[in-house]
Protein backbone atom coordinates (compact mmCIF):
# COMPACT_ATOMS: atom_id res chain seq x y z
CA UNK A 1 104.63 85.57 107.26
CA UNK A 2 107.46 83.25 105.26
CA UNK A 3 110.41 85.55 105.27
CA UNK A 4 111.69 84.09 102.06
CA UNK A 5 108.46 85.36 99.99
CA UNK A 6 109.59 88.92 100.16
CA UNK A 7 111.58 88.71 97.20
CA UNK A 8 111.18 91.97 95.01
CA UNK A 9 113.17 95.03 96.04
CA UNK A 10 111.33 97.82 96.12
CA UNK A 11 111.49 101.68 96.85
CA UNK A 12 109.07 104.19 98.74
CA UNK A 13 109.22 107.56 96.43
CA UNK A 14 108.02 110.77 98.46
CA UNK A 15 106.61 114.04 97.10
CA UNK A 16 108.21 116.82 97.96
CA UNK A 17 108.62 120.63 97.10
CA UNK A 18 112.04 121.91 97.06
CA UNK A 19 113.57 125.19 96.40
CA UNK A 20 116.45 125.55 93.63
CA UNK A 21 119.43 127.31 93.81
CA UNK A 22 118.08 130.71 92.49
CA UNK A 23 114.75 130.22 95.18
CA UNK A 24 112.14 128.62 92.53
CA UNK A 25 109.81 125.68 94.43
CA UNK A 26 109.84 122.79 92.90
CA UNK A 27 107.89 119.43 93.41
CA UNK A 28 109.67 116.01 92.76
CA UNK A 29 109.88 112.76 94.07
CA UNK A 30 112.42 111.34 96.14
CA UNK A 31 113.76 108.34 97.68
CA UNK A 32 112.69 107.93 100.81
CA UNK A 33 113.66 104.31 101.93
CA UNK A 34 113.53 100.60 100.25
CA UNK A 35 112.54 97.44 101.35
CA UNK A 36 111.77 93.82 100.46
CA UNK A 37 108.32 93.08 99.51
CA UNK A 38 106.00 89.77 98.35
CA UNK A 39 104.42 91.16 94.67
CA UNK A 40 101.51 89.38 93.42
CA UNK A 41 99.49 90.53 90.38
CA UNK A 42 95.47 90.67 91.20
CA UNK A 43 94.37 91.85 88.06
CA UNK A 44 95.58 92.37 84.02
CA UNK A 45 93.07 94.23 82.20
CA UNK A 46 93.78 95.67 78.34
CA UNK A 47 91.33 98.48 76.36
CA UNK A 48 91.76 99.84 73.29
CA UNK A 49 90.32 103.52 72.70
CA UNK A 50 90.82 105.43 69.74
CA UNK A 51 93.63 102.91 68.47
CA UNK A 52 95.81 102.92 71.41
CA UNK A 53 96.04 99.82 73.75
CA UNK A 54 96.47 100.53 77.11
CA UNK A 55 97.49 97.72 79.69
CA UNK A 56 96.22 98.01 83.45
CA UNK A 57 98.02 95.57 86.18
CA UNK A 58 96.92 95.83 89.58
CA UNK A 59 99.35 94.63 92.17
CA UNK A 60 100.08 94.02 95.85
CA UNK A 61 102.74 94.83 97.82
CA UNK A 62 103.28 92.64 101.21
CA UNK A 63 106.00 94.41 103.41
CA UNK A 64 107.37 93.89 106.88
CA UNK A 65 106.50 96.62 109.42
CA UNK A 66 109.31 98.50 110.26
CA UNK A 67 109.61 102.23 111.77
CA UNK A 68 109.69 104.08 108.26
CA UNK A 69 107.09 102.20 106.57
CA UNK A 70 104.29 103.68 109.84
CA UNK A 71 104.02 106.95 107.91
CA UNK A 72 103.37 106.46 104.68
CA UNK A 73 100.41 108.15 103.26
CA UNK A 74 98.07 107.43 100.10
CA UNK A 75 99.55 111.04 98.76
CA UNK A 76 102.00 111.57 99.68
CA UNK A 77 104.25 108.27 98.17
CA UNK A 78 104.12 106.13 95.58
CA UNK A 79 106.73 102.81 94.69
CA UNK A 80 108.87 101.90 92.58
CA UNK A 81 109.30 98.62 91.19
CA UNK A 82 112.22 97.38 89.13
CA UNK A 83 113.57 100.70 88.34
CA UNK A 84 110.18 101.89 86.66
CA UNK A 85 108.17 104.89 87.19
CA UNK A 86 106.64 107.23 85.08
CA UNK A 87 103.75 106.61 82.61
CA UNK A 88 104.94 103.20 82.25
CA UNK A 89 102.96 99.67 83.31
CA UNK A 90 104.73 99.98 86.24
CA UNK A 91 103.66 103.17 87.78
CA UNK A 92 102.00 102.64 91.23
CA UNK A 93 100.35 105.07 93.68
CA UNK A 94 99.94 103.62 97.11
CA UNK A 95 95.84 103.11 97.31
CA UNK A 96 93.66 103.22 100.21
CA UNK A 97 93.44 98.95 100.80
CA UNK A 98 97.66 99.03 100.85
CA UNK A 99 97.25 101.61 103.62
CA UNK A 100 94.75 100.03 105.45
CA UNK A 101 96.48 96.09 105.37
CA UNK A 102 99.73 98.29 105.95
CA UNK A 103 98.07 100.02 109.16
CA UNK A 104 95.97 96.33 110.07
CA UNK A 105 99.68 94.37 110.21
CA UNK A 106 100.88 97.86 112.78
CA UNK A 107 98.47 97.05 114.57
CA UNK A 108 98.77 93.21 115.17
CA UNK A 109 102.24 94.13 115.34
CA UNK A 110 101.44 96.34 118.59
CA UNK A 111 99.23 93.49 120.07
CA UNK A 112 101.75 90.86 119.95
CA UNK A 113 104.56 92.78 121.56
CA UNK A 114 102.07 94.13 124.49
CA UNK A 115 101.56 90.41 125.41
CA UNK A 116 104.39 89.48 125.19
CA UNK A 117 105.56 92.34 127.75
C-alpha cells in the first residue's frame, strides 16, 4: 500500500441511542474516530423519476488497519466525507464488500506479523 494515496480525511459516524436530560432515548450519530483514506469513484449513475434527477456515486474507501477501525459493523456506522452527510450525494453507509476487504486486509495484517514473530 503507497502511504501517500490515502489522501481524503475521513470520519467513522456511529449510531447510538442516548438519553436526554429529562430521560427521553434518543438515536443519533456520533463521531467515533477519523482517519486517512484512498477514495476512488466506481460508479456515477443519474435517473430521472417523476421530474426529479437523482445522482448515485458509488465509492471506495481504502484505509489502514488500525485498532478502532476492527469493529466496525455494516449497521452500525456509516462515513463521512468532506463534511457531508445527510440526504446529500455524499451520504455513505458502510456495505457488506467494505467490510469484507476491511476484515481481508485484518487478516493479512495478522499473517504478516505471526511470521515475522
Amino acid at each position: 500500500m503507497e502511504i501517500g494515496k490515502l489522501n481524503q480525511r475521513i470520519t467513522i459516524l456511529e449510531h447510538r441511542t442516548v438519553t436526554d436530560e429529562i430521560g427521553n432515548h434518543i438515536t443519533k450519530w456520533e463521531e467515533n474516530f477519523s482517519l486517512w483514506a484512498s477514495v476512488t469513484s466506481k460508479s456515477v449513475t443519474e435517473t430521472t423519476d417523476a421530474g426529479v434527477t437523482k445522482e448515485v456515486q458509488k465509492l471506495e474507501f481504502l484505509i489502514r488497519q488500525s485498532p478502532a477501525s476492527l469493529n466496525l459493523g455494516s449497521t452500525a456506522f456509516r462515513i463521512l466525507f468532506r463534511n457531508n452527510i445527510g440526504m446529500g450525494k455524499y451520504q455513505f453507509v458502510l456495505p457488506f464488500e467494505v467490510i469484507s476487504v476491511l476484515l481481508l486486509a485484518c487478516m493479512i495484517g495478522a499473517i504478516m506479523i505471526a511470521r515475522k514473530r
